[in-house]
C-alpha atoms as a PDB file:
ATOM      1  CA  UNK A   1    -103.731  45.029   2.390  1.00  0.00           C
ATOM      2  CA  UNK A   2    -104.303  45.266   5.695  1.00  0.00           C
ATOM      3  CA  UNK A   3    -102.301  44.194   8.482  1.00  0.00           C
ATOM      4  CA  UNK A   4    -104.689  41.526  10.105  1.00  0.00           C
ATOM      5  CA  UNK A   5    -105.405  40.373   6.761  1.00  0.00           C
ATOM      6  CA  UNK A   6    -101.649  39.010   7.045  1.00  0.00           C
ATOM      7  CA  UNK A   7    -100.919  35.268   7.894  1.00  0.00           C
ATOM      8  CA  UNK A   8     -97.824  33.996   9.957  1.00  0.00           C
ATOM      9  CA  UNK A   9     -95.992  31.209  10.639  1.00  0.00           C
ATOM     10  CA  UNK A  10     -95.561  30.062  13.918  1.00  0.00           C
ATOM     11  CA  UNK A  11     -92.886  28.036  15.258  1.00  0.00           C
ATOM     12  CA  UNK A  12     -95.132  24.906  15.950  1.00  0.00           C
ATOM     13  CA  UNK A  13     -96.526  25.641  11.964  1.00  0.00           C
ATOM     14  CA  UNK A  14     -99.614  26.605  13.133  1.00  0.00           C
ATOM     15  CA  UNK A  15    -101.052  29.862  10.944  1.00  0.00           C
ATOM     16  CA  UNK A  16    -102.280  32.511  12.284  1.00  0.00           C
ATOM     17  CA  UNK A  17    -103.315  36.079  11.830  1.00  0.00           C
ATOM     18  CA  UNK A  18    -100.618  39.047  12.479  1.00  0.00           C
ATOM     19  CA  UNK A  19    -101.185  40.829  15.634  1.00  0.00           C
ATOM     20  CA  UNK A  20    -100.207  44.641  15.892  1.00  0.00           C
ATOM     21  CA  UNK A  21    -101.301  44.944  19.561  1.00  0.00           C
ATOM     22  CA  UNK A  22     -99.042  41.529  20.314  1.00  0.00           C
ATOM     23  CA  UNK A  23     -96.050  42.904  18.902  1.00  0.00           C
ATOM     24  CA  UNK A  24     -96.654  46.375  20.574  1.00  0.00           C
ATOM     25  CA  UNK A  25     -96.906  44.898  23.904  1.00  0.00           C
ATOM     26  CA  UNK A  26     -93.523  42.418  23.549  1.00  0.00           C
ATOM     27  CA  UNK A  27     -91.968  45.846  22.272  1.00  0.00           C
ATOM     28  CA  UNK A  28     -92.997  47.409  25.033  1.00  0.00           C
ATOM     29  CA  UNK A  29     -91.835  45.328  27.539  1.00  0.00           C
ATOM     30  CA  UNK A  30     -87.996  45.828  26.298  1.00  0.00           C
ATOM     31  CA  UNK A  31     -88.508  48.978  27.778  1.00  0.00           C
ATOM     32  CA  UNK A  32     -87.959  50.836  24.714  1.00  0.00           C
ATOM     33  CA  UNK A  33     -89.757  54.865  24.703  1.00  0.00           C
ATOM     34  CA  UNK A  34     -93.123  55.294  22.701  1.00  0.00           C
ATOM     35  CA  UNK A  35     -91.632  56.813  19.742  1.00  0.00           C
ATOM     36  CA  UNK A  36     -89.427  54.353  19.311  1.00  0.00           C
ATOM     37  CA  UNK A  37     -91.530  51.332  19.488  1.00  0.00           C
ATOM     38  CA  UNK A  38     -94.208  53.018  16.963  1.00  0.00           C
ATOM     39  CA  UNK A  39     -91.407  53.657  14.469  1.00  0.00           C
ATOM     40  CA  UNK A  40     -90.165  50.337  14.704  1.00  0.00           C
ATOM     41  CA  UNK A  41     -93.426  48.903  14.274  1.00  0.00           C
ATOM     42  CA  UNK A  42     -93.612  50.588  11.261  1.00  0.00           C
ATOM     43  CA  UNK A  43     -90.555  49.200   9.805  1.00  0.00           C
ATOM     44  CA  UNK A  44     -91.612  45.958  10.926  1.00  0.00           C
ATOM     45  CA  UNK A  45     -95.252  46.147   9.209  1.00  0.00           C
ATOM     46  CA  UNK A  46     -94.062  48.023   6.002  1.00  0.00           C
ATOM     47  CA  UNK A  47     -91.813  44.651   5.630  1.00  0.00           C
ATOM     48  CA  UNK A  48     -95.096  42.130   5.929  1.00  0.00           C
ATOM     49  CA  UNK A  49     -95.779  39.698   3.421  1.00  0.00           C
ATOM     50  CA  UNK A  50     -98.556  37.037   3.455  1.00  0.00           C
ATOM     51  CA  UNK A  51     -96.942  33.494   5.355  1.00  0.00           C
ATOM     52  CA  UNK A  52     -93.827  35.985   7.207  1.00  0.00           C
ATOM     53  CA  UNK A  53     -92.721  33.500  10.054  1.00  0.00           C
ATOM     54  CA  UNK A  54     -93.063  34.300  14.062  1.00  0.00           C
ATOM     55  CA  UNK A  55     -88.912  33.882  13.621  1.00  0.00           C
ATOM     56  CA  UNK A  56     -88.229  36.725  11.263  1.00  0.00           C
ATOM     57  CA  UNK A  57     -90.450  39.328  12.312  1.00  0.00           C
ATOM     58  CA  UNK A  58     -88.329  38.499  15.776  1.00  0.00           C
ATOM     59  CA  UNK A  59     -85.316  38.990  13.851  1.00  0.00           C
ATOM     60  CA  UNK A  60     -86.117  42.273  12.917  1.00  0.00           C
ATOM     61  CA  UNK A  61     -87.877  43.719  15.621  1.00  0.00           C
ATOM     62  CA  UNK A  62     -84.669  42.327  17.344  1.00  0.00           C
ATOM     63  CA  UNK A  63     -81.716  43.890  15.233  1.00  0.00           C
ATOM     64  CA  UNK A  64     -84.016  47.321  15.188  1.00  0.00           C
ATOM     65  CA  UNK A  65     -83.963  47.318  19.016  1.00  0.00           C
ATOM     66  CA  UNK A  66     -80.589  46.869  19.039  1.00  0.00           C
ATOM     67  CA  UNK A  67     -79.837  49.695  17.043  1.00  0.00           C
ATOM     68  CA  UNK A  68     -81.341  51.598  19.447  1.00  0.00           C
ATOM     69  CA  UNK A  69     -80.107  50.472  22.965  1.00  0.00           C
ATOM     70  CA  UNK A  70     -78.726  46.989  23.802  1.00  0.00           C
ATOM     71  CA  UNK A  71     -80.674  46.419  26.852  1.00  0.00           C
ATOM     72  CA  UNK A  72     -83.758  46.715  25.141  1.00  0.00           C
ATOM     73  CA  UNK A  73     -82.835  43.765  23.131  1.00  0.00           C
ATOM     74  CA  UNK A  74     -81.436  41.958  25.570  1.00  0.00           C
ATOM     75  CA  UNK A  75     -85.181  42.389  27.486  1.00  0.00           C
ATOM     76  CA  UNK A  76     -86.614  41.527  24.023  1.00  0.00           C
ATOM     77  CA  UNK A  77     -85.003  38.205  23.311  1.00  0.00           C
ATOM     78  CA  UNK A  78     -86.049  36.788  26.858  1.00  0.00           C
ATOM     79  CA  UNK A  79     -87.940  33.648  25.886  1.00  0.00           C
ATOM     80  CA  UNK A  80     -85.257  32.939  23.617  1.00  0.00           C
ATOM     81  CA  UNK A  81     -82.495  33.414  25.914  1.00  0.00           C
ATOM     82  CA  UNK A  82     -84.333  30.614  27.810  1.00  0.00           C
ATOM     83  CA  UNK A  83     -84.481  28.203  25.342  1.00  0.00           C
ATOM     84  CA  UNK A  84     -80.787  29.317  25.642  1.00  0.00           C
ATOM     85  CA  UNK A  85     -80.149  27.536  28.749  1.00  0.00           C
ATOM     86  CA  UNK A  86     -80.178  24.284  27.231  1.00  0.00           C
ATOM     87  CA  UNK A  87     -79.534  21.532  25.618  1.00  0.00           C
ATOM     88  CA  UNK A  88     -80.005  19.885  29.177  1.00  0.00           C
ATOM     89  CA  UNK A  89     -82.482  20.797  31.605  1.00  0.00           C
ATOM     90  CA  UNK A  90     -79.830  21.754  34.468  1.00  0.00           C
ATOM     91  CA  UNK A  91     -79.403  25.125  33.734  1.00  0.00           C
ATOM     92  CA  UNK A  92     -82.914  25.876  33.875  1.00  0.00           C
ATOM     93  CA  UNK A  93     -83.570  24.211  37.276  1.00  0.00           C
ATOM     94  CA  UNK A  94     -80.969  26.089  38.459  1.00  0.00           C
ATOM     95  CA  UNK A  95     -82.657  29.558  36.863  1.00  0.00           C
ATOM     96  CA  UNK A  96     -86.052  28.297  38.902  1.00  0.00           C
ATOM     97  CA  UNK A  97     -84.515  27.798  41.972  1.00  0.00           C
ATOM     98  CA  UNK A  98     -82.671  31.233  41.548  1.00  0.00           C
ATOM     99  CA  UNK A  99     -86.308  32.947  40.874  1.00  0.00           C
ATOM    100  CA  UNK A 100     -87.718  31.019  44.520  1.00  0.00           C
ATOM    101  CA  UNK A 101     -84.206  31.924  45.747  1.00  0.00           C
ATOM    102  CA  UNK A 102     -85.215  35.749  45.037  1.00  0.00           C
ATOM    103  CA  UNK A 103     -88.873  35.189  46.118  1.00  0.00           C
ATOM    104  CA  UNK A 104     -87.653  34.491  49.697  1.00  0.00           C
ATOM    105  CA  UNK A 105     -87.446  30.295  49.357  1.00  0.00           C
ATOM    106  CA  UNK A 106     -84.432  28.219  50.614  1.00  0.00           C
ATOM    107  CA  UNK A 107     -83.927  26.023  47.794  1.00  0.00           C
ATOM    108  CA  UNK A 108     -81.869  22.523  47.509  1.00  0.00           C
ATOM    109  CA  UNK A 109     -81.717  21.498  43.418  1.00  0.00           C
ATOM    110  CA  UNK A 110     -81.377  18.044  42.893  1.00  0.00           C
ATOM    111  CA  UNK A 111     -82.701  15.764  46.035  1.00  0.00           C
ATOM    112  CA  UNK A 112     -83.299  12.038  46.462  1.00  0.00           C
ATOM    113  CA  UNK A 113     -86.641  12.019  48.598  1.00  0.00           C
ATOM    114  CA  UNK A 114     -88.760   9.062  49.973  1.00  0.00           C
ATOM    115  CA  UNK A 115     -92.308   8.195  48.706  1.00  0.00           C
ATOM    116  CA  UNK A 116     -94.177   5.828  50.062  1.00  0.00           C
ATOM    117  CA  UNK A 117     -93.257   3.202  46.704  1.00  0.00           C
ATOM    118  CA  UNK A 118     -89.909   4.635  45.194  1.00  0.00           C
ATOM    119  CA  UNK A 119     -87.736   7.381  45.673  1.00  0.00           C
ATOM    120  CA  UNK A 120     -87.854  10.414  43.632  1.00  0.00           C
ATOM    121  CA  UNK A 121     -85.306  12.831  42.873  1.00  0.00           C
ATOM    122  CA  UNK A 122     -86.940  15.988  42.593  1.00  0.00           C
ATOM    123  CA  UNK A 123     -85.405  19.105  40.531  1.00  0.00           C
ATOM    124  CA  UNK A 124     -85.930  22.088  43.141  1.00  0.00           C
ATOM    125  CA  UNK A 125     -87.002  21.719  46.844  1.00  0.00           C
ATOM    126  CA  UNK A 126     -88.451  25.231  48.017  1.00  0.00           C
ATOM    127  CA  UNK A 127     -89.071  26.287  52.073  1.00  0.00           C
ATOM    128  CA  UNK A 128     -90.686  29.486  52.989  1.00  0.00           C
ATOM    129  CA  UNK A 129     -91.806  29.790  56.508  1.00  0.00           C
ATOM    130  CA  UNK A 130     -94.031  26.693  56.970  1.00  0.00           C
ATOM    131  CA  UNK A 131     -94.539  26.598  53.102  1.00  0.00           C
ATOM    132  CA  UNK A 132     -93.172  23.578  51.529  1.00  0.00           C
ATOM    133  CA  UNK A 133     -92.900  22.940  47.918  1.00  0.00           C
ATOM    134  CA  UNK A 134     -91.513  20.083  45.542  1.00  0.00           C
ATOM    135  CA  UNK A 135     -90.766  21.653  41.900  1.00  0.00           C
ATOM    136  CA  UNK A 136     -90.703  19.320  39.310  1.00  0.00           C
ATOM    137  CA  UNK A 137     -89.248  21.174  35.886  1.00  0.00           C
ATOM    138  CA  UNK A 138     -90.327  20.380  32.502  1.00  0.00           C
ATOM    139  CA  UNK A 139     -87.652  22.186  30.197  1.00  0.00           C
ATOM    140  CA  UNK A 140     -87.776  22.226  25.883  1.00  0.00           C
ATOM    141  CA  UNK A 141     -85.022  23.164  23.943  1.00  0.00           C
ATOM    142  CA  UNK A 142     -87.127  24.137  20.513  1.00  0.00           C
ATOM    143  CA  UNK A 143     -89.754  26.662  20.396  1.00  0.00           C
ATOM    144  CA  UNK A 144     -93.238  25.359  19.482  1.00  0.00           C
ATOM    145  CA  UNK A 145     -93.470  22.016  21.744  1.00  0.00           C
ATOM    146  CA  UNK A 146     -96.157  22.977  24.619  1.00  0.00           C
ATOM    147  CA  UNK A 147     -96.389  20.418  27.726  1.00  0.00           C
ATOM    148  CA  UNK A 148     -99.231  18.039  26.917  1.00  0.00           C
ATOM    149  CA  UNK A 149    -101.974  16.888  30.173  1.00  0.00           C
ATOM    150  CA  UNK A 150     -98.976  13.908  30.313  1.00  0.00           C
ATOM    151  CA  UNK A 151     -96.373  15.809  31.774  1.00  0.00           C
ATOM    152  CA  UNK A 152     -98.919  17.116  34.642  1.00  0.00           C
ATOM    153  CA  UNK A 153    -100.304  13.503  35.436  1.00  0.00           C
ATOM    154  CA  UNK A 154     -97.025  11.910  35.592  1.00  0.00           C
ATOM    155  CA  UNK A 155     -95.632  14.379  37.970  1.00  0.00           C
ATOM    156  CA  UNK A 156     -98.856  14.231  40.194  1.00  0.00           C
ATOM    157  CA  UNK A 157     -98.326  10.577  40.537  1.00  0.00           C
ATOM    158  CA  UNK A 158     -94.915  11.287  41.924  1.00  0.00           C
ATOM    159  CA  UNK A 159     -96.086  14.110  44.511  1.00  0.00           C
ATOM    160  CA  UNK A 160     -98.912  11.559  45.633  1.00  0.00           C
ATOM    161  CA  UNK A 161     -96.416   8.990  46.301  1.00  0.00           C
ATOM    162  CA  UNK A 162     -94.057  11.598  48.292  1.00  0.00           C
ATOM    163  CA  UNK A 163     -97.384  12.839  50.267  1.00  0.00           C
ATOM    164  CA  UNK A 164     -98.232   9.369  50.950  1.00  0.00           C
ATOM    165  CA  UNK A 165     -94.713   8.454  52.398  1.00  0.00           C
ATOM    166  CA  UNK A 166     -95.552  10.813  55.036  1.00  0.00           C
ATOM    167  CA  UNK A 167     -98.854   9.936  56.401  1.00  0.00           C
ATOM    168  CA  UNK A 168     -97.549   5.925  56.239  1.00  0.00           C
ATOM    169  CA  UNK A 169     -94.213   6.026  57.012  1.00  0.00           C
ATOM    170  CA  UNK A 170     -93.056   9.286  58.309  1.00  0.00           C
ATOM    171  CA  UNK A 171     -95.204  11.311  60.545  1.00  0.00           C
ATOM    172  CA  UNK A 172     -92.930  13.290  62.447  1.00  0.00           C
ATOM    173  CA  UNK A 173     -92.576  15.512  59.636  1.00  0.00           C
ATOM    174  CA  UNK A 174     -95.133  17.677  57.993  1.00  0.00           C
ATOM    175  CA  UNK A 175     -95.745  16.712  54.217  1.00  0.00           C
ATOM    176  CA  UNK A 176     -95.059  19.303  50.806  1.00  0.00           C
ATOM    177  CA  UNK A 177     -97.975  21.237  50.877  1.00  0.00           C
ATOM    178  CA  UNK A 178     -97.410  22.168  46.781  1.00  0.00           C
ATOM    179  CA  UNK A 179     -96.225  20.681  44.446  1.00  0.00           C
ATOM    180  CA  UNK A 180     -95.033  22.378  41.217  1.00  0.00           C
ATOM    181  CA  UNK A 181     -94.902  22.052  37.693  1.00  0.00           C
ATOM    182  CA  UNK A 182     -92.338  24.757  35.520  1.00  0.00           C
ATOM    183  CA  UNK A 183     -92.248  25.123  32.015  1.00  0.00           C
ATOM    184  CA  UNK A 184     -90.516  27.171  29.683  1.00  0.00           C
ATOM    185  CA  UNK A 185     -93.330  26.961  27.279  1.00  0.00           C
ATOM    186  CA  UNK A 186     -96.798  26.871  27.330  1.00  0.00           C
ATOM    187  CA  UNK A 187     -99.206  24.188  28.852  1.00  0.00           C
ATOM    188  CA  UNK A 188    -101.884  22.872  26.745  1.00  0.00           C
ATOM    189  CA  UNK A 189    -105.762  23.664  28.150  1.00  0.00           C
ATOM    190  CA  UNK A 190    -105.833  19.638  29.099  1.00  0.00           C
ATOM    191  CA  UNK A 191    -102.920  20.039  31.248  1.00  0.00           C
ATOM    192  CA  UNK A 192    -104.088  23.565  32.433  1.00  0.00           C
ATOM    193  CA  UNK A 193    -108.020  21.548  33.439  1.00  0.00           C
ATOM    194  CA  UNK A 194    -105.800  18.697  34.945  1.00  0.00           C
ATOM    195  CA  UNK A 195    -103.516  20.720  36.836  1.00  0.00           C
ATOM    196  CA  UNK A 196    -106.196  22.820  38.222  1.00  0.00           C
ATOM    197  CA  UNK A 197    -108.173  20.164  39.339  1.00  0.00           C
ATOM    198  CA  UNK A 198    -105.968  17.970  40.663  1.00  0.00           C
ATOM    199  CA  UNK A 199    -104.924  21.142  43.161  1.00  0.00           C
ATOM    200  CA  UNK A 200    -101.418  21.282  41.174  1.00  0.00           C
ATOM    201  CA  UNK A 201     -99.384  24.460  40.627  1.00  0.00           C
ATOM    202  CA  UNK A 202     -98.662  25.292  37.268  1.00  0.00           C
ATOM    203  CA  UNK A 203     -95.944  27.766  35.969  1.00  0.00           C
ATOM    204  CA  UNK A 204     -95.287  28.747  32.517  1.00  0.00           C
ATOM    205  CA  UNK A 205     -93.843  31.704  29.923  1.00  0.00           C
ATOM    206  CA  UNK A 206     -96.918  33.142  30.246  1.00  0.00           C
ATOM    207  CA  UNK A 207     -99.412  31.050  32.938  1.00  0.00           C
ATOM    208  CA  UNK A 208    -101.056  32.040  35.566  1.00  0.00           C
ATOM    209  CA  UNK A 209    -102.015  35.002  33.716  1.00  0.00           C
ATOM    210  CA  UNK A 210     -99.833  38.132  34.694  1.00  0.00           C
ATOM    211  CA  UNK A 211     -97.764  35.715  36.898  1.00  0.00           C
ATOM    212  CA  UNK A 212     -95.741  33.599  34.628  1.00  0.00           C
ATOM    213  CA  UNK A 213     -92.232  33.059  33.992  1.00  0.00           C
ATOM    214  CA  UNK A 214     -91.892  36.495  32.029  1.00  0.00           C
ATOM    215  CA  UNK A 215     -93.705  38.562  34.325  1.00  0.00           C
ATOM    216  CA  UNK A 216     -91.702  37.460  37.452  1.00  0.00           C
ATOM    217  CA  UNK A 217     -88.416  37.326  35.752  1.00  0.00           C
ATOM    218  CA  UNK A 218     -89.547  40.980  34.408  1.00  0.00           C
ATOM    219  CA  UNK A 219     -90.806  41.976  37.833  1.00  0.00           C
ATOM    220  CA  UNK A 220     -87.493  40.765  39.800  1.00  0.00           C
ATOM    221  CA  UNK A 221     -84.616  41.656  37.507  1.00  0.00           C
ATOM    222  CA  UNK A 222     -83.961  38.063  36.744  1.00  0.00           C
ATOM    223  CA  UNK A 223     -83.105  37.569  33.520  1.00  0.00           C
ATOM    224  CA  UNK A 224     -80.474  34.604  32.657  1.00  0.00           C
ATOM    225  CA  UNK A 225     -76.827  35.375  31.722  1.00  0.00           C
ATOM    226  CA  UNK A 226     -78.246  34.028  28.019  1.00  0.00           C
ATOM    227  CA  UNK A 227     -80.121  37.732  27.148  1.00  0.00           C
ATOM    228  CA  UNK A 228     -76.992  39.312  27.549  1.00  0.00           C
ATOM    229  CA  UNK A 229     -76.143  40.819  23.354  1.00  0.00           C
ATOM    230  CA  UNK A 230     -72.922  41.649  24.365  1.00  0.00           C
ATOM    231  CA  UNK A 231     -71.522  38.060  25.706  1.00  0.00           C
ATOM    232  CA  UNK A 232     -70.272  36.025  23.166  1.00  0.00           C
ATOM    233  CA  UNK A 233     -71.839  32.521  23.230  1.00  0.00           C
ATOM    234  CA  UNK A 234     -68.452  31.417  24.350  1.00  0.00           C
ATOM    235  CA  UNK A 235     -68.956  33.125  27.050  1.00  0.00           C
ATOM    236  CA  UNK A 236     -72.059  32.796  27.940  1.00  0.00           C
ATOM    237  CA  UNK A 237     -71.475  28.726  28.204  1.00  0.00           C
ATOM    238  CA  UNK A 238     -68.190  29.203  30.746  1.00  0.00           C
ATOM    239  CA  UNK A 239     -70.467  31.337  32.882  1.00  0.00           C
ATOM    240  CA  UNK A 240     -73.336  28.787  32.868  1.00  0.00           C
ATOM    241  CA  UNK A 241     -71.137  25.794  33.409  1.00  0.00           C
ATOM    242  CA  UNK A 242     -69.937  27.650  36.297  1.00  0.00           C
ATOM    243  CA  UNK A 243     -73.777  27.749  37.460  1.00  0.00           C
ATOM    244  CA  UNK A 244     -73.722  31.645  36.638  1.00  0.00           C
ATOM    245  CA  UNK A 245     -77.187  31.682  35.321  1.00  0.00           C
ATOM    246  CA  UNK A 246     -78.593  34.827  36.335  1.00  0.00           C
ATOM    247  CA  UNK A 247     -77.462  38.738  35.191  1.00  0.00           C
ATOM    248  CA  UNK A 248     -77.513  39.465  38.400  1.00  0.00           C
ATOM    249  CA  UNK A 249     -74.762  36.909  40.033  1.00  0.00           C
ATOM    250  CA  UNK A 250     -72.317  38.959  37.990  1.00  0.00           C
ATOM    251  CA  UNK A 251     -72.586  41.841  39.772  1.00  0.00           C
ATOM    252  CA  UNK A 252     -70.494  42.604  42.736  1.00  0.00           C
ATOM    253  CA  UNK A 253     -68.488  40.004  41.417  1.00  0.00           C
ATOM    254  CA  UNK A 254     -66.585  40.369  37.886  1.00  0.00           C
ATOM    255  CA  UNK A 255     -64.195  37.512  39.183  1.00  0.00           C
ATOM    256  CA  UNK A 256     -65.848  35.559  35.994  1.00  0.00           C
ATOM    257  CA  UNK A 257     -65.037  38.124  33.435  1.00  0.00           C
ATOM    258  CA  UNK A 258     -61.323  38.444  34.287  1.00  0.00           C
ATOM    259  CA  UNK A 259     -60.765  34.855  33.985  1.00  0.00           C
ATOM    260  CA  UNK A 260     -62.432  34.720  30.770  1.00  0.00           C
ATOM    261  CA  UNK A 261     -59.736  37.858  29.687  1.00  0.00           C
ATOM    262  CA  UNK A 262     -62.643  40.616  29.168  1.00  0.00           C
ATOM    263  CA  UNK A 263     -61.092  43.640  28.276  1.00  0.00           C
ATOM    264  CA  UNK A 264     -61.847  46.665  30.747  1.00  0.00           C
ATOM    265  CA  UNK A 265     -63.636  48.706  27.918  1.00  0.00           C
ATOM    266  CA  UNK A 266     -66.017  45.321  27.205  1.00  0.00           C
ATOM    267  CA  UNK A 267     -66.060  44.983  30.791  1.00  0.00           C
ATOM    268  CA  UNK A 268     -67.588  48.121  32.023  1.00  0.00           C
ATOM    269  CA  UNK A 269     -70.279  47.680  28.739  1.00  0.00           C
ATOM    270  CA  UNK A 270     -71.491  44.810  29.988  1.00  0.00           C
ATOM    271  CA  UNK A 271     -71.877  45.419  33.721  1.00  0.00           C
ATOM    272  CA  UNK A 272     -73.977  48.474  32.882  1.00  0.00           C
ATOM    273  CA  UNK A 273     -76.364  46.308  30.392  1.00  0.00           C
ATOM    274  CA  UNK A 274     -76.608  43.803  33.240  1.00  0.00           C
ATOM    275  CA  UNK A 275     -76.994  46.359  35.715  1.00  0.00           C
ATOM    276  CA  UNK A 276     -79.451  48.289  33.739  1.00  0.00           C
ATOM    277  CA  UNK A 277     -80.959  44.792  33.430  1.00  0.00           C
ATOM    278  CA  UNK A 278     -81.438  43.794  37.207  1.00  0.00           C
ATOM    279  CA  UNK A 279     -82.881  47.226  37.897  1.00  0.00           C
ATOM    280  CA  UNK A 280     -79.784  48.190  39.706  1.00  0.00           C
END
């Protein structure tokens, strides 16, 4: 049989046909050598069988990566170490703000600010220069829900209002000139059409195309403290509910892994993973 005559599960449920060149390219991007990523796509399509789910060719394109470095599958299991960051929402606005942080934005998580009908208290509040952006984040903790046109509308209404509340109430100041919508999924064309039109920015895993979540998170080192395959989950919870959520807020500063009693040995494994990580 051949392989695109194979079915697979996704996540949602939705069937559809295996993809060599998909699994190639998310192989890829672990950084893993040629050789390496052919054999293991090999493996991987040797062990096909007709309905295989999304989840367990993961699984083993995961444990095979492994095997062969541990910062390739740390790099591998990125959209998973996102869902990661949950059950709440927090975590992730704080892994946003970290990426605009890194981007050159002052950031403020968290704010109460006017609009002309209510307040609204708006996840992330980014400044560049005279850019001025409200970030509203939309955050799932299971794989397979994508944000519907709802989520877009509802937030639009709420950067109106704020707009509005400066041209009627307050105008000293100069209004957000963006407003934002993050995901950690995937929009839905609707919301794509609505956001577009209605002149908001939209950021997903993969949206806009070769700017999404993934690419700048690949592009700037910024993976969250959750990709990490030598942290226990233990420890990977302590560091986030002490707002580490990035790799890269653990280096230059391994106060966190001597309070959590990280042996020396451990210790020195996983600064060069998270260095090796950040690009370092």
């Amino acid at each position: 049989m051949q392989n695109q005559d194979f079915d697979i599960i996704k996540s949602s449920g939705e069937k559809v046909k295996f993809s060599l060149h998909k699994l190639r390219n998310s192989l890829r991007r672990s950084g893993a050598d040629d050789h390496s990523v052919e054999h293991i796509l090999d493996i991987v399509r040797d062990e096909l069988y007709q309905g295989i789910s999304t989840k367990e060719i993961y699984n083993r394109a995961f444990a095979l990566l492994k095997k062969k470095k541990s910062v390739f599958a740390s790099k591998y299991k990125l959209k998973k170490a996102i869902y990661e960051l949950g059950p709440t929402g927090f975590p992730f606005e704080r892994f946003v703000a970290a990426i605009l942080h890194y981007s050159g934005y002052k950031t403020n998580i968290g704010q109460i600010i006017n609009g002309k009908c209510v307040s609204h208290e708006v996840d992330v509040i980014a400044r560049k220069n005279s850019n001025y952006i409200v970030v509203e984040c939309k955050f799932h903790g299971e794989e397979g829900r994508n944000c519907n046109v709802k989520i877009p509308l509802y937030i639009h209404s709420r950067y109106q209002d704020i707009v509005a509340y400066y041209g009627d109430q307050n105008k000293e100041e100069l209004p957000p000139d963006e407003g934002w919508v993050v995901t950690n999924t995937r929009f839905t064309k609707d919301a794509i059409n609505y956001g577009e039109c209605a002149g908001l920015y939209l950021l997903s895993w993969d949206y806009p195309k070769e700017n999404g979540l993934k690419d700048r998170i690949d592009r700037l080192g910024l993976y969250p403290i959750t990709v990490s395959t030598l942290l226990t989950n233990r420890e990977k919870q302590f560091l986030l509910s002490r707002d580490v959520v990035l790799c890269k807020q653990l280096i230059g500063d391994v106060f966190y892994l001597d309070h959590l009693g990280v042996s020396e040995r451990r210790k020195e494994k996983i600064m060069s993973e998270i260095k090796l990580l950040c690009n370092v």
